[in-house]
N, C-alpha and C. Protein backbone atom coordinates (compact mmCIF):
# COMPACT_ATOMS: atom_id res chain seq x y z
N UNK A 1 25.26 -21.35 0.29
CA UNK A 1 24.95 -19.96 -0.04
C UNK A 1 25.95 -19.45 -1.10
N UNK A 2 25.24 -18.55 -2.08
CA UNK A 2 26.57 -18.52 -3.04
C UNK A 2 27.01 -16.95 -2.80
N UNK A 3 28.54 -17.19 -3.11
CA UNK A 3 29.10 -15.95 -3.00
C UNK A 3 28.94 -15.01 -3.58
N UNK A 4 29.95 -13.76 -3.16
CA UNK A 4 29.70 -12.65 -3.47
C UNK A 4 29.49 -12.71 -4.80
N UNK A 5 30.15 -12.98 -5.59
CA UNK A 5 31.15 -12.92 -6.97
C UNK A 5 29.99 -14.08 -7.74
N UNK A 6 29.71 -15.06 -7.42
CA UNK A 6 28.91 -15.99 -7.69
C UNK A 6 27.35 -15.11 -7.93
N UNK A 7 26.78 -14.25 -7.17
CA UNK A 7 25.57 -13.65 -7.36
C UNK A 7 25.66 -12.98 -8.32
N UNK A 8 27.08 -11.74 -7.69
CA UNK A 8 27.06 -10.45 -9.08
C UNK A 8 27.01 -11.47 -10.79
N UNK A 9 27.53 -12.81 -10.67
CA UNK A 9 27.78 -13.26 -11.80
C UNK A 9 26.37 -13.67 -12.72
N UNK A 10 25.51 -14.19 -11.66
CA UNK A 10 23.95 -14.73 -12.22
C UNK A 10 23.51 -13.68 -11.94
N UNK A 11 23.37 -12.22 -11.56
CA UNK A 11 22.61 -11.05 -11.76
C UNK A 11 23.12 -10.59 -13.13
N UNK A 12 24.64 -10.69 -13.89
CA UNK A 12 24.56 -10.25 -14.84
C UNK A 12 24.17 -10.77 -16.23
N UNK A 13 24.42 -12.49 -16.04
CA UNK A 13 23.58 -13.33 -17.11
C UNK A 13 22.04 -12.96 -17.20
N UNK A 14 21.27 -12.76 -15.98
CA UNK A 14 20.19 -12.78 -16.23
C UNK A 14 19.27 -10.75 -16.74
N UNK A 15 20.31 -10.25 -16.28
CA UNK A 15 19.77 -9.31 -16.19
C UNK A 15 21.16 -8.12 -16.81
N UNK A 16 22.03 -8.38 -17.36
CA UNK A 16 23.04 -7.68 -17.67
C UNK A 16 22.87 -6.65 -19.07
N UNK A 17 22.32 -5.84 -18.85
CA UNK A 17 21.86 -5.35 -20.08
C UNK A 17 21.12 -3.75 -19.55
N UNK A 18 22.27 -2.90 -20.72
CA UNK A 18 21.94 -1.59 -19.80
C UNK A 18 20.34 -1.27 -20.43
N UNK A 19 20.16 0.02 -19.95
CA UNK A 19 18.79 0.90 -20.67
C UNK A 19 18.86 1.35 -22.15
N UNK A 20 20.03 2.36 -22.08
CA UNK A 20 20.65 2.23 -23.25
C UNK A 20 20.70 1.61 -24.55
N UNK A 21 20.76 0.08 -24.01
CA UNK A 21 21.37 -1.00 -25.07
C UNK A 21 19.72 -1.35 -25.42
N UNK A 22 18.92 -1.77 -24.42
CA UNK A 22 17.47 -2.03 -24.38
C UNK A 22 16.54 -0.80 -25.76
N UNK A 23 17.01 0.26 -25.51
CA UNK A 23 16.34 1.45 -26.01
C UNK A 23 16.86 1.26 -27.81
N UNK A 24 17.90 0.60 -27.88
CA UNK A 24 18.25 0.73 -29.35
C UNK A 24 19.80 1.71 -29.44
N UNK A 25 20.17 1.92 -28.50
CA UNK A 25 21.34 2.99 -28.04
C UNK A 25 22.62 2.65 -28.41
N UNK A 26 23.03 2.66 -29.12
CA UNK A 26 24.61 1.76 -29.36
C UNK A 26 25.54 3.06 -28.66
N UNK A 27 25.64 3.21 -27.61
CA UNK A 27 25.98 3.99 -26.99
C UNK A 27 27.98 4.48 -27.18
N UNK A 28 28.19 5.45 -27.49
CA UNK A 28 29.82 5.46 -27.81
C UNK A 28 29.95 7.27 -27.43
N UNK A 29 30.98 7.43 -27.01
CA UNK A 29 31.54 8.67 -26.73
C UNK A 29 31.18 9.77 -28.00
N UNK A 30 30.15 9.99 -28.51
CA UNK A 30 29.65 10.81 -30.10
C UNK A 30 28.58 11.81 -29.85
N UNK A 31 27.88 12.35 -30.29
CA UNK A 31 27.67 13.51 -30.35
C UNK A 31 25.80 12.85 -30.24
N UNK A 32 25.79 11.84 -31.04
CA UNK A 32 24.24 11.48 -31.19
C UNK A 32 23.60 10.37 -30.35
N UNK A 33 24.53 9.29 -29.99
CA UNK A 33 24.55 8.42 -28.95
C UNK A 33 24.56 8.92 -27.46
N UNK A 34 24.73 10.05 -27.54
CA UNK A 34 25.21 10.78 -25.81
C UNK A 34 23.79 12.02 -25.92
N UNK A 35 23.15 12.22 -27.02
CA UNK A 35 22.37 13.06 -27.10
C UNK A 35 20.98 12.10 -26.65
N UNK A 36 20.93 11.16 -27.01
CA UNK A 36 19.94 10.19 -27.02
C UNK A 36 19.72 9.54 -25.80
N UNK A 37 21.19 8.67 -24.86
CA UNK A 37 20.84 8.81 -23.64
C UNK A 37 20.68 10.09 -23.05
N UNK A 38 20.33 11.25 -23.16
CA UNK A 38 20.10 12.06 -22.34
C UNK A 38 17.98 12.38 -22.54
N UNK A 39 18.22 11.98 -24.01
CA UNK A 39 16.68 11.75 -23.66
C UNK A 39 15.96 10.42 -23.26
N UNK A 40 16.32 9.17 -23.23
CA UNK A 40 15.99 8.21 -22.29
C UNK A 40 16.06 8.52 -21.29
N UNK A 41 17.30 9.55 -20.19
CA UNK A 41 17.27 10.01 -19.11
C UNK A 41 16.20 10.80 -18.65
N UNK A 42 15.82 11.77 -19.78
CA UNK A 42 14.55 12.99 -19.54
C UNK A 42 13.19 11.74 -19.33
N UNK A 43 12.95 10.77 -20.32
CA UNK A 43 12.08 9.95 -20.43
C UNK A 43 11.75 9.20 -18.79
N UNK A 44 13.02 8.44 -18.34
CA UNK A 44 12.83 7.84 -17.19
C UNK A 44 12.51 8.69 -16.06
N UNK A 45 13.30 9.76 -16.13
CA UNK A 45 12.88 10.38 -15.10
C UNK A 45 11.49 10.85 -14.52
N UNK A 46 10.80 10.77 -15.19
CA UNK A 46 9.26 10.95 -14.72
C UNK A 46 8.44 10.01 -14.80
N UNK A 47 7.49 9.48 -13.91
CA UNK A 47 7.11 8.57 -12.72
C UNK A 47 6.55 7.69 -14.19
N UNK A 48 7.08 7.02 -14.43
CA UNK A 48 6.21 6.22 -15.33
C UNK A 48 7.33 5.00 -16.06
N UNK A 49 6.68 3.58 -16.06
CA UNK A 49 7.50 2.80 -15.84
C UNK A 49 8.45 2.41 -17.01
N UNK A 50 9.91 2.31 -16.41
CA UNK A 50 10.62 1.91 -16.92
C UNK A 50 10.33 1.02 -18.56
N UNK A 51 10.28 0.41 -18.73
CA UNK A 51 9.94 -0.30 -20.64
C UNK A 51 9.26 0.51 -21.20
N UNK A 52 7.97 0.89 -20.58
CA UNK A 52 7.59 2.63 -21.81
C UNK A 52 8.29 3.74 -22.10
N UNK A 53 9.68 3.99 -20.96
CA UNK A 53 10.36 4.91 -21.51
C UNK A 53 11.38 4.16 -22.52
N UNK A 54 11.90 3.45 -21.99
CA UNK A 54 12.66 2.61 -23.18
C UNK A 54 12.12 2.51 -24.45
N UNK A 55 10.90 2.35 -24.73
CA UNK A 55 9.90 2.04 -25.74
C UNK A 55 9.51 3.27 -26.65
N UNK A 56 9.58 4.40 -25.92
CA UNK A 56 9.07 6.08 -26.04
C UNK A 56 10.91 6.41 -26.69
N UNK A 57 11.97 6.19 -26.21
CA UNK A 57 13.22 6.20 -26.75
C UNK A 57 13.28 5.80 -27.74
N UNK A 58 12.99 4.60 -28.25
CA UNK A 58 13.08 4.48 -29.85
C UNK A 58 12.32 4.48 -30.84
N UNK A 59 11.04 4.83 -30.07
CA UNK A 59 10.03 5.67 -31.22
C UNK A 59 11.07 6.45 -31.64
N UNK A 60 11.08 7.79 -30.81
CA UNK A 60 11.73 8.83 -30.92
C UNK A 60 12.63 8.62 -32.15
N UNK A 61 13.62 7.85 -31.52
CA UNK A 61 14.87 7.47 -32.91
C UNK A 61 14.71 6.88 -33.82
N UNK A 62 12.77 6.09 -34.20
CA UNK A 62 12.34 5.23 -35.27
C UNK A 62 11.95 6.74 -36.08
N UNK A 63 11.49 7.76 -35.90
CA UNK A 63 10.69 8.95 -36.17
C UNK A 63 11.93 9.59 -36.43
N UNK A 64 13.19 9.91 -36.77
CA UNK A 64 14.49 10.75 -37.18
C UNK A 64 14.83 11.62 -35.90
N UNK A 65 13.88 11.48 -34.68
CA UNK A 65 14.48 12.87 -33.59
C UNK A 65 15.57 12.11 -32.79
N UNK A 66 16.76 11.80 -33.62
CA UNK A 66 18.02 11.40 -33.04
C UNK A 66 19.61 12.48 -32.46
N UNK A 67 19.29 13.61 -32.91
CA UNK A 67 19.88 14.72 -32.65
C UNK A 67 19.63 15.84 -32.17
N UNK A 68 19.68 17.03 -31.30
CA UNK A 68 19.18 17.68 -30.76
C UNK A 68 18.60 18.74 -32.04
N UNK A 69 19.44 18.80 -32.96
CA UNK A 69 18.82 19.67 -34.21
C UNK A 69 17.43 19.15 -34.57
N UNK A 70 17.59 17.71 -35.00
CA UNK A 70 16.06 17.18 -35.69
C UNK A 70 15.16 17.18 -34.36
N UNK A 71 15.40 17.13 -33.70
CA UNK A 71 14.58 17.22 -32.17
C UNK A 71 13.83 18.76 -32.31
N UNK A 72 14.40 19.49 -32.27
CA UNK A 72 14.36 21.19 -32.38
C UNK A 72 13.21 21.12 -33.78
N UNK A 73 13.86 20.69 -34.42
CA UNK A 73 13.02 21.02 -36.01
C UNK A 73 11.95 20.35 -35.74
N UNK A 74 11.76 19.17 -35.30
CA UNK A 74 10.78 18.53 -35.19
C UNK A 74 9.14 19.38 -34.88
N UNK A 75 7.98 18.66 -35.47
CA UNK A 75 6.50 19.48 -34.97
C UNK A 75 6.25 19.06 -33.56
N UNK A 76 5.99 19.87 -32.72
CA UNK A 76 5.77 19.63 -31.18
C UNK A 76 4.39 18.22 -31.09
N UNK A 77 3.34 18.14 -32.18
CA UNK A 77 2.57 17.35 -32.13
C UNK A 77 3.45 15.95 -32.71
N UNK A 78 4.26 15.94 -33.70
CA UNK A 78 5.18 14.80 -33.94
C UNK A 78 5.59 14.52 -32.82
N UNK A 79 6.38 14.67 -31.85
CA UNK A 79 6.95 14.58 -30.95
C UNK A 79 5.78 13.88 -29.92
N UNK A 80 4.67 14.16 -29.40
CA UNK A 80 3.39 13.94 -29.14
C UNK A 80 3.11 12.68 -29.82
N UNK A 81 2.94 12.24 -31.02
CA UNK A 81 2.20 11.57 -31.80
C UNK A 81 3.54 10.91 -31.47
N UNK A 82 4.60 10.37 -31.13
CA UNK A 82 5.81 9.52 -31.15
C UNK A 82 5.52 8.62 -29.64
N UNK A 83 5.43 9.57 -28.67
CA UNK A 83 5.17 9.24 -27.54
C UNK A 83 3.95 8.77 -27.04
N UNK A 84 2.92 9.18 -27.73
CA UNK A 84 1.64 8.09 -27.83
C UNK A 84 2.06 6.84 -27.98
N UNK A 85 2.75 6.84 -29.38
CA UNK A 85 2.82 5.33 -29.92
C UNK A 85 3.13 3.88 -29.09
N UNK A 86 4.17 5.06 -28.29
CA UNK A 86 4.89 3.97 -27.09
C UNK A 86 4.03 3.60 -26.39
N UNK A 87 3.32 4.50 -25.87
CA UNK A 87 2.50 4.13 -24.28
C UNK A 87 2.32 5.53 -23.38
N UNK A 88 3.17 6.02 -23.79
CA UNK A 88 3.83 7.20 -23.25
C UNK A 88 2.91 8.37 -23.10
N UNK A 89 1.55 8.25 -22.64
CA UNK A 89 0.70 9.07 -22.61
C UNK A 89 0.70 10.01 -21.62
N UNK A 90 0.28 9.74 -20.88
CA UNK A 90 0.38 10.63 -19.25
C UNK A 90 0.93 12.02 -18.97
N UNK A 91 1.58 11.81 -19.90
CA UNK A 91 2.94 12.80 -20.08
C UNK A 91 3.41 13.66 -21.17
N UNK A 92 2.73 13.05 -21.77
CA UNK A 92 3.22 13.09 -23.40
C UNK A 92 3.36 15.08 -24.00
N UNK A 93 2.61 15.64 -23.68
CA UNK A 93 2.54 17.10 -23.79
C UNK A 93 3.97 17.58 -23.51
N UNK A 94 3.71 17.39 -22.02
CA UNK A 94 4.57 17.98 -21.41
C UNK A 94 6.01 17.71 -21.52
N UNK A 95 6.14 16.20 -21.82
CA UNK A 95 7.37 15.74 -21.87
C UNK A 95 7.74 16.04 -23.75
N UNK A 96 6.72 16.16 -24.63
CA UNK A 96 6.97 16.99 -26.00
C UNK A 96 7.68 18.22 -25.64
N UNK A 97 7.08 19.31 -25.03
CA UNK A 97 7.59 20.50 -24.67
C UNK A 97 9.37 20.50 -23.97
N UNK A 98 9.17 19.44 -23.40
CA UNK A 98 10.61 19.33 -22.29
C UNK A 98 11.77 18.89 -23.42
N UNK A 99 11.34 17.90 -24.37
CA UNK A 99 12.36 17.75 -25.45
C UNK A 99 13.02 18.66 -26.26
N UNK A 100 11.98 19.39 -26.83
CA UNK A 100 12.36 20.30 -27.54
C UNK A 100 13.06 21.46 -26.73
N UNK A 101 12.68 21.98 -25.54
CA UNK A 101 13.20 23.10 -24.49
C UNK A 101 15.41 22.26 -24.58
N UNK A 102 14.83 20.93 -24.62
CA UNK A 102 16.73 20.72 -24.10
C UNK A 102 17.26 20.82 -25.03
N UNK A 103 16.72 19.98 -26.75
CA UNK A 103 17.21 20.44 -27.77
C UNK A 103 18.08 21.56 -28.22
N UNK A 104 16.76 22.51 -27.96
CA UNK A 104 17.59 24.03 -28.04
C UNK A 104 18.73 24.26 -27.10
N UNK A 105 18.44 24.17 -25.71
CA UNK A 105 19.39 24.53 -25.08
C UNK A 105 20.90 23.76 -25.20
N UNK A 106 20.70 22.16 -25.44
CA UNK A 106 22.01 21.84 -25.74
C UNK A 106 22.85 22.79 -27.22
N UNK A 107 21.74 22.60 -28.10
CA UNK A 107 22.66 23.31 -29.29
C UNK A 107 23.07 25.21 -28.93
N UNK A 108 22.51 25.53 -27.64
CA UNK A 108 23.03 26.59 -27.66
C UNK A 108 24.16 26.95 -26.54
N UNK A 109 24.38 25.92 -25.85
CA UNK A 109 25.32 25.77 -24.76
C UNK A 109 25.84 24.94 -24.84
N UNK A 110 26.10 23.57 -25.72
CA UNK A 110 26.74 23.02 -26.04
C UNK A 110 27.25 22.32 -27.39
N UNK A 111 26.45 23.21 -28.11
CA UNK A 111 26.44 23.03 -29.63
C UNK A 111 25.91 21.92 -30.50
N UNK A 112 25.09 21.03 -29.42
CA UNK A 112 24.41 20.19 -29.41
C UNK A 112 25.52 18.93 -29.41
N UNK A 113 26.43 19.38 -28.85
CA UNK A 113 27.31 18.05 -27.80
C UNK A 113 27.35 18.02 -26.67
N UNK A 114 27.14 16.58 -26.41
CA UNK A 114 27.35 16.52 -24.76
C UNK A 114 28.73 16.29 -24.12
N UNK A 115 29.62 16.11 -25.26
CA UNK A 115 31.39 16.22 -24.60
C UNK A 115 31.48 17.51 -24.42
N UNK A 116 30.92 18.66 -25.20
CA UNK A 116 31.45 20.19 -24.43
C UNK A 116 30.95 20.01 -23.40
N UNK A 117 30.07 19.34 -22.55
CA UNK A 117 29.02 19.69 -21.43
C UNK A 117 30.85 18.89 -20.37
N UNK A 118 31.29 17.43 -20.77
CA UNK A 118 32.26 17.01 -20.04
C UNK A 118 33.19 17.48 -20.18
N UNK A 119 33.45 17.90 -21.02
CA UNK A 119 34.90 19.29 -20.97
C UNK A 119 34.90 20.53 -20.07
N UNK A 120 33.37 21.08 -20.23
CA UNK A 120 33.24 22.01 -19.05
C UNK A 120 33.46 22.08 -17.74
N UNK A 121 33.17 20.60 -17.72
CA UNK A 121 33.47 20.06 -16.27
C UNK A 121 34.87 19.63 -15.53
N UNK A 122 35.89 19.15 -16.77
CA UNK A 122 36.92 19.60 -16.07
C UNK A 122 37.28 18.40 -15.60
N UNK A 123 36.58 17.48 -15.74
CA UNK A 123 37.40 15.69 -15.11
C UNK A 123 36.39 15.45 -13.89
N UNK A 124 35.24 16.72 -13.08
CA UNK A 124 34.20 16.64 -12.14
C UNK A 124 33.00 15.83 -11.94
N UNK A 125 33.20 14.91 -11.57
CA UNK A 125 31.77 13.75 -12.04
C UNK A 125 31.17 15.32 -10.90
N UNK A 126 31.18 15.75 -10.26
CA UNK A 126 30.24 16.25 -9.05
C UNK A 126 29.33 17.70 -10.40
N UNK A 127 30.53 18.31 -11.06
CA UNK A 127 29.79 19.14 -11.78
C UNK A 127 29.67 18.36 -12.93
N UNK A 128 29.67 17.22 -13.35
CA UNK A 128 29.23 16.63 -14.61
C UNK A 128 27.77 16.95 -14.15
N UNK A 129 27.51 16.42 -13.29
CA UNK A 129 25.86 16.28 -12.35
C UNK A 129 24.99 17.59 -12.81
N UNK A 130 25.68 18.44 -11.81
CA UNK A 130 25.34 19.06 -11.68
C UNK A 130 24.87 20.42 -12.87
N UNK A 131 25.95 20.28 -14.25
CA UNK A 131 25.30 20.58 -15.34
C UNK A 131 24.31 20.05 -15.67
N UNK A 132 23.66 18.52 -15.94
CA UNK A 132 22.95 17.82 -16.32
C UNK A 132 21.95 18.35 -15.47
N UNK A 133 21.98 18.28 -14.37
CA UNK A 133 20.76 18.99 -14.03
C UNK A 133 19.97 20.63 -14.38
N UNK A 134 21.06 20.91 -15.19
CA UNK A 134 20.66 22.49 -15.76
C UNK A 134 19.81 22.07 -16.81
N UNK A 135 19.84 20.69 -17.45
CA UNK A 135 18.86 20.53 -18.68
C UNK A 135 17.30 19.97 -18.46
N UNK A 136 16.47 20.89 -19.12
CA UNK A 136 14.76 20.56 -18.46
C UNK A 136 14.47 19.40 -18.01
N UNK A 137 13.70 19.21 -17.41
CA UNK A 137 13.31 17.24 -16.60
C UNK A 137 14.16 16.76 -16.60
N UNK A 138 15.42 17.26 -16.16
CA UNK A 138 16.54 15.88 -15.36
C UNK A 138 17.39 16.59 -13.96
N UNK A 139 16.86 16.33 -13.31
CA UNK A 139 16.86 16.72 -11.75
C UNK A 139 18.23 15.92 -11.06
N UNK A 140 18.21 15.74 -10.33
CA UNK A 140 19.52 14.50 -9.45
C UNK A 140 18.97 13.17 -10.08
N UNK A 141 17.99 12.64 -9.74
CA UNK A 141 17.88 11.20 -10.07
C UNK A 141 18.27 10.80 -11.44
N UNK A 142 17.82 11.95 -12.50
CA UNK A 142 18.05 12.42 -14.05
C UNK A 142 19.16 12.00 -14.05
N UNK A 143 20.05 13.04 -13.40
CA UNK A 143 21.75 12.64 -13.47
C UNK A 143 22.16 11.41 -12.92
N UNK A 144 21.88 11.15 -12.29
CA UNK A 144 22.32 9.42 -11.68
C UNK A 144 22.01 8.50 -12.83
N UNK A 145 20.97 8.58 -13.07
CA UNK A 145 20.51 7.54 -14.47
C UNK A 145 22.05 7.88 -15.71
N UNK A 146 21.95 9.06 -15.81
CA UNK A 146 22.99 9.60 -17.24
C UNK A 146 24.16 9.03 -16.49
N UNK A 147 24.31 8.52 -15.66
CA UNK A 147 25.86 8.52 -15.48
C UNK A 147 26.23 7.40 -15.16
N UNK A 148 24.46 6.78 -14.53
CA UNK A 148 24.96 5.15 -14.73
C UNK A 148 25.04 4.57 -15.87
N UNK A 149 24.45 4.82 -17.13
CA UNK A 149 24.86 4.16 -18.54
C UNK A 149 26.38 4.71 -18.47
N UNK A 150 26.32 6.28 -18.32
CA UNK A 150 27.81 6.73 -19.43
C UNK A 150 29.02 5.76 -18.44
N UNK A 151 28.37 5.64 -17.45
CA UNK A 151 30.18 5.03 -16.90
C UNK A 151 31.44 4.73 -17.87
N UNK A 152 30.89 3.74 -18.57
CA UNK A 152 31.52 2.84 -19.73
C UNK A 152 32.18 3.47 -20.68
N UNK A 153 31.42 4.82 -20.99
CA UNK A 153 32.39 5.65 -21.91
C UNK A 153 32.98 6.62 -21.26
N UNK A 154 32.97 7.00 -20.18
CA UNK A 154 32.99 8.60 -19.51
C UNK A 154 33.93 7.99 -18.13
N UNK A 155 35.21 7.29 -18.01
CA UNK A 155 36.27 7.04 -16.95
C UNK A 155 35.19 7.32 -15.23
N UNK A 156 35.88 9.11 -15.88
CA UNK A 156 35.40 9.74 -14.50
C UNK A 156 34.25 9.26 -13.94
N UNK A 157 33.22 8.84 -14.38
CA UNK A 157 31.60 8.52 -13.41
C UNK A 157 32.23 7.52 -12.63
N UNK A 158 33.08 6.13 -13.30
CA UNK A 158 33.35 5.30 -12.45
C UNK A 158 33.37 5.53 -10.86
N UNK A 159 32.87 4.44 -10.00
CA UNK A 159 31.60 3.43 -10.17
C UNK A 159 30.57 4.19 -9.82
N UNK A 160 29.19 4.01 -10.38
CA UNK A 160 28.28 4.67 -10.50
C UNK A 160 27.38 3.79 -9.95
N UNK A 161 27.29 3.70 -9.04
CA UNK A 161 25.84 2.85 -8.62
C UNK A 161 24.67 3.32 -8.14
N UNK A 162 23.88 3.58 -8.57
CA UNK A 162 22.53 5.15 -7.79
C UNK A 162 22.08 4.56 -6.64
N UNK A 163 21.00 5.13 -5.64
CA UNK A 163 20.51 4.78 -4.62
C UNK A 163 19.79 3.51 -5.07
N UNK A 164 18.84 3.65 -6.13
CA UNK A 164 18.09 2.23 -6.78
C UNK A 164 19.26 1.07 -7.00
N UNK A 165 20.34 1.59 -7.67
CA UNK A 165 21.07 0.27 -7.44
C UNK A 165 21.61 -0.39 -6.27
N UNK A 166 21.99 0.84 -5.72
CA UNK A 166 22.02 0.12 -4.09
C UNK A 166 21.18 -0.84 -2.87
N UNK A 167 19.96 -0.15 -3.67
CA UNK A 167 18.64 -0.92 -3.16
C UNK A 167 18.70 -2.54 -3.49
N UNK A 168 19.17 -2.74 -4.74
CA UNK A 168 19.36 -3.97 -5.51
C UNK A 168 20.27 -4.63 -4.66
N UNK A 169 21.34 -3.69 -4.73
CA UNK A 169 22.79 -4.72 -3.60
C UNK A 169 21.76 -5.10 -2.33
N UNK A 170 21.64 -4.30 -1.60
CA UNK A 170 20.86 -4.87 -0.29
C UNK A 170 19.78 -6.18 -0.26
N UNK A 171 19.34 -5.99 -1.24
CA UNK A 171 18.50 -7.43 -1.42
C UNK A 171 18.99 -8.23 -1.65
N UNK A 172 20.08 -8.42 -2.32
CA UNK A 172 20.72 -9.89 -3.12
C UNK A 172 21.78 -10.18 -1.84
N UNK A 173 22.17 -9.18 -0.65
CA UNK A 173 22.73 -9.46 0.11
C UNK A 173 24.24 -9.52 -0.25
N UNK A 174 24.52 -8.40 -1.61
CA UNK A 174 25.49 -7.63 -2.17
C UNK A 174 25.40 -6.44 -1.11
N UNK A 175 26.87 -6.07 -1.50
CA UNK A 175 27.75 -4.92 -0.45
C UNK A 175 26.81 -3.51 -1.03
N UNK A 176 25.95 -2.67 -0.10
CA UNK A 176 25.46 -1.53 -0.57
C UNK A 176 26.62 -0.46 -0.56
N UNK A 177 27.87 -0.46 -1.26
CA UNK A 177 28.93 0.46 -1.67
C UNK A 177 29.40 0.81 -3.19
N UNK A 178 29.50 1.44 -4.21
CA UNK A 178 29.92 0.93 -5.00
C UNK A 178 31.06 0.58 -5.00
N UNK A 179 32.15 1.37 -4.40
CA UNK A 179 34.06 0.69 -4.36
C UNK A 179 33.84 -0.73 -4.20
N UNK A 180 32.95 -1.77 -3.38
CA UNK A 180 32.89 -2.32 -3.05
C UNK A 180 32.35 -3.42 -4.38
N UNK A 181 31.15 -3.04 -4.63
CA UNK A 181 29.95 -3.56 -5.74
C UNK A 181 31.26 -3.58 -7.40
N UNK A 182 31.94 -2.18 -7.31
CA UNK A 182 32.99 -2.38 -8.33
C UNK A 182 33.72 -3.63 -8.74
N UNK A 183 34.27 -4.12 -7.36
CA UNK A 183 35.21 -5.04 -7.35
C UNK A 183 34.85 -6.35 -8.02
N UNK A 184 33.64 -6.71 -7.72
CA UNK A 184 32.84 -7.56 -8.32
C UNK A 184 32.75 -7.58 -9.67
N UNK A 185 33.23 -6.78 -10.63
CA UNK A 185 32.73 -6.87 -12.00
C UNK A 185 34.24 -6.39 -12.37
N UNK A 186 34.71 -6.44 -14.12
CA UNK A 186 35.66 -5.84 -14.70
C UNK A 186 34.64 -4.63 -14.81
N UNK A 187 35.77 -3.94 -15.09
CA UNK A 187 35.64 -2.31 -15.50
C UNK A 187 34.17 -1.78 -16.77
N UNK A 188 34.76 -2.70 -17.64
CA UNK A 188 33.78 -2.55 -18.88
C UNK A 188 32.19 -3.22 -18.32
N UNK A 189 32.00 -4.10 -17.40
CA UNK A 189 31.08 -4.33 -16.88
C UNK A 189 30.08 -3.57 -15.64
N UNK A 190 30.53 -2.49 -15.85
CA UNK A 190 30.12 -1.43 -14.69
C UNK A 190 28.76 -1.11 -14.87
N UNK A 191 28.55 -0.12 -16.34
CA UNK A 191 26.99 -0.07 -16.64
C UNK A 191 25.93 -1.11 -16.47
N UNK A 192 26.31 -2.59 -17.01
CA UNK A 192 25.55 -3.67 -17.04
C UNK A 192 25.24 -3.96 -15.82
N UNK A 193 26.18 -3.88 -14.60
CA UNK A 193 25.90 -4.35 -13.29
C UNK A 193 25.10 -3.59 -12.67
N UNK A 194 25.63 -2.23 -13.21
CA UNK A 194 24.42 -1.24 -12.69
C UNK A 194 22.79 -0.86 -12.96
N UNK A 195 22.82 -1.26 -13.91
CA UNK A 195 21.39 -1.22 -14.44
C UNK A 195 20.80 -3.05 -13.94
N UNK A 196 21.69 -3.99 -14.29
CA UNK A 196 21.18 -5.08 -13.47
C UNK A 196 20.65 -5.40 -11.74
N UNK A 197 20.91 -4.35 -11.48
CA UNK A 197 21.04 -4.07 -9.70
C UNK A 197 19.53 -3.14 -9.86
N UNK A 198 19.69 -2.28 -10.68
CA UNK A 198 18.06 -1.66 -10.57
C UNK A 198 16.89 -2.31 -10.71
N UNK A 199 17.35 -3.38 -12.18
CA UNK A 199 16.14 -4.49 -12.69
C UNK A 199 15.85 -5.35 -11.30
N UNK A 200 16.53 -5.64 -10.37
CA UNK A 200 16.46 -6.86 -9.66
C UNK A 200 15.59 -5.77 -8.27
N UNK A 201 15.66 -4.65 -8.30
CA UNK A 201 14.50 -4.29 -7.47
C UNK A 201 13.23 -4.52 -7.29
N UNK A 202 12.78 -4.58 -8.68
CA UNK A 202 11.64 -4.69 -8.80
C UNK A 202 11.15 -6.40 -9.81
N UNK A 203 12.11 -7.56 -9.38
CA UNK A 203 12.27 -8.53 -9.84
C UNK A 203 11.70 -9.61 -9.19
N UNK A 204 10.75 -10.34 -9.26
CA UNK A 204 10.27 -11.12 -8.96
C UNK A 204 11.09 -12.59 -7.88
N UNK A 205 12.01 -12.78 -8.76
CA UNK A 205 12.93 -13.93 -8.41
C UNK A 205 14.34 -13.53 -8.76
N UNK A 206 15.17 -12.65 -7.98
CA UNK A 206 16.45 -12.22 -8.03
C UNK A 206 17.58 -13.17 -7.72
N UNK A 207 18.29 -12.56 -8.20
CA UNK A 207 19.50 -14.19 -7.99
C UNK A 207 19.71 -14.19 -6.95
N UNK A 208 20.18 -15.64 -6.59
CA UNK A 208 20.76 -15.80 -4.98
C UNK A 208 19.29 -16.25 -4.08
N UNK A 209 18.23 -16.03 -4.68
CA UNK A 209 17.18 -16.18 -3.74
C UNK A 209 15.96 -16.66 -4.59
N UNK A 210 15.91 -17.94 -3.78
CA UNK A 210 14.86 -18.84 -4.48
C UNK A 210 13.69 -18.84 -3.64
């Protein structure tokens, strides 16, 4: 049977690769990279599967709405006509409307940065959250997603493992803790493990189990 350390290791070869990175996200502590996971976050968060929001994310950023300004400026049917392209139908209205609603509101409460949003907070992963949830379609689960990518840039989230990733530990017959699930990886490997722990939920043939 392979160990602890031995599983987390073939869950991250096979599956080590955040949402983020998937979406086109070169993700870094900046103003447009932190604006962008927050709309992959708005994207995932509503019931519709994972690779079309990823897919609906870099339309978005193939189409210039990479900033909450060009987002704002953007035509509500562009925005529409982006999210078609993906797959991203179902939704697509509504989740047009929800973009543009955060747009504005980040540039008017946070000047369209999301470090004023972590400055506000004060070093608080609890009110990091809990701002994020002030922005349209991103609820708790919203915030769990945003905080399992930002780990990597953002100290404070450290370790971030959501209920879905936990779900992942329990199957592979990994520790459902993160202090625990932490130990298993270096530091810089936190996001990857975490988003690898979600993929393996819904994974056909997860490591450790043939």
């Amino acid at each position: 049977m392979a160990t602890e350390l031995e599983t987390m290791r073939e869950l991250l070869d096979r599956y080590g690769h955040t949402f983020a990175g998937e979406a086109g996200i070169r993700l870094a502590d900046q103003p447009a990279p932190l604006y962008r996971l927050s709309v992959l976050t708005l994207l995932l968060s509503t019931r519709i599967k994972a690779e079309i929001a990823v897919a609906a994310t870099r339309e978005l950023g193939r189409s210039g709405m990479t900033t909450p300004a060009r987002m704002e400026r953007s035509a509500w049917q562009d925005r529409v006509d982006a999210l078609d392209r993906a797959g991203y139908r179902r939704y697509d209205e509504q989740t047009a409307t929800a973009l543009g609603a955060g747009a504005a509101m980040l540039r008017r409460e946070y000047r369209g940065d999301l470090r004023q949003l972590r400055r506000r907070a004060q070093g608080s992963t609890s009110t990091i959250r809990e701002l994020l949830t002030e922005l349209p379609r991103i609820g708790p689960t919203g915030a769990d997603i945003f905080c399992r990518e930002a780990q990597g840039i953002w100290p404070e989230l450290r370790p971030c493992f959501d209920r879905l990733a936990l779900r992942g530990a329990e199957k592979l017959g990994l520790p459902p803790d993160p202090e625990a699930l932490a130990r298993l990886v270096e530091p810089g490997q936190l996001p990857m493990a975490a988003a690898a722990l979600v993929r393996v939920v819904v994974a056909p043939s997860p490591p450790g189990q043939r």
